[in-house]
Protein backbone atom coordinates (compact mmCIF):
# COMPACT_ATOMS: atom_id res chain seq x y z
CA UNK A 1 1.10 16.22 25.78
CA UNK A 2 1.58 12.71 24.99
CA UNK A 3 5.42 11.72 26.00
CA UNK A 4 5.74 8.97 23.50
CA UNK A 5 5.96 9.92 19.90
CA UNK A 6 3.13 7.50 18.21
CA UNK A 7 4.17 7.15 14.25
CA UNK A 8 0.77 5.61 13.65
CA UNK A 9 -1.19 8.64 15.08
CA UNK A 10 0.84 10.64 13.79
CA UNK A 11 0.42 10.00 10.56
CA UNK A 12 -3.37 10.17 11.52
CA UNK A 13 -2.62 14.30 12.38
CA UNK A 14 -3.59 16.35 8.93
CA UNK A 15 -0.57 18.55 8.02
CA UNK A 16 -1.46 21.07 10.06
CA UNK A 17 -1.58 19.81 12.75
CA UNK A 18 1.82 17.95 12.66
CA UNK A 19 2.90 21.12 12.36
CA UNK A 20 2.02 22.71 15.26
CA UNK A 21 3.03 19.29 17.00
CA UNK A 22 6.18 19.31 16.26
CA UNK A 23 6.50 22.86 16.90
CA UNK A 24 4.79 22.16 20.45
CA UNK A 25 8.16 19.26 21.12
CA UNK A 26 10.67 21.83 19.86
CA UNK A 27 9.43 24.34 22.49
CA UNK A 28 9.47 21.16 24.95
CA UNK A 29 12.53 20.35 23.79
CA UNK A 30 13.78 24.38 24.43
CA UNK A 31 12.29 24.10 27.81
CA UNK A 32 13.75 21.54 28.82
CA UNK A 33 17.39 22.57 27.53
CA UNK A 34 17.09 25.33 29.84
CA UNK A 35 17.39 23.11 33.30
CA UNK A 36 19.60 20.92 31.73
CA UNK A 37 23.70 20.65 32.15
CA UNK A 38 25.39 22.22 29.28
CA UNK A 39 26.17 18.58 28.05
CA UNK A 40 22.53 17.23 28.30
CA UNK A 41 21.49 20.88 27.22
CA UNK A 42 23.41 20.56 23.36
CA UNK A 43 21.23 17.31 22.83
CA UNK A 44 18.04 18.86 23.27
CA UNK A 45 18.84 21.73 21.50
CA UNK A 46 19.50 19.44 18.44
CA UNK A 47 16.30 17.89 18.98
CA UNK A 48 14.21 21.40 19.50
CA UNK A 49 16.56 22.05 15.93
CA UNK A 50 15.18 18.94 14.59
CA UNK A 51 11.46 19.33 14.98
CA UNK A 52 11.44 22.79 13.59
CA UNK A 53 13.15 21.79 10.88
CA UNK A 54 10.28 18.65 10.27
CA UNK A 55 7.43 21.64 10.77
CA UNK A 56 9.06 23.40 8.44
CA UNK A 57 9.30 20.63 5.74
CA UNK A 58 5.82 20.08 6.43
CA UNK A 59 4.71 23.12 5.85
CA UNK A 60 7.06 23.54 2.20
CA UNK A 61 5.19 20.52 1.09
CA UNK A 62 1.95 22.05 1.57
CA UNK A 63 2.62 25.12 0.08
CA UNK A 64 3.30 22.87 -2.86
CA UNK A 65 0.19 20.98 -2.54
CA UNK A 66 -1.81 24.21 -2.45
């Protein structure tokens, strides 16, 4: 997985697939919150929080472009 988040690719991914990349850096973001200290571990728990929520507003707006 690429480490650095790219806007311009990005925005090159269709909907689906932004999807199921942001769902692939919340899991990253999970992992990762499991080897970290609890203070460290809070932050990337907001950011695994974060990118579901952005798959999940991806994927209302296409069920509304459907």
């Amino acid at each position: 997985m690429e480490p650095n988040f790219k806007a311009a690719e990005f925005s090159r991914l269709t909907p689906s697939e932004r999807v199921k990349w942001c769902r692939q850096m919340a899991e990253e973001a999970a992992r990762l919150a499991d080897a970290a200290t609890p203070r460290v571990r809070s932050a990337y728990l907001e950011l695994a929080r974060q990118w579901t929520a952005l798959a999940e507003e991806i994927e209302r707006e296409l069920a509304r472009n459907v």
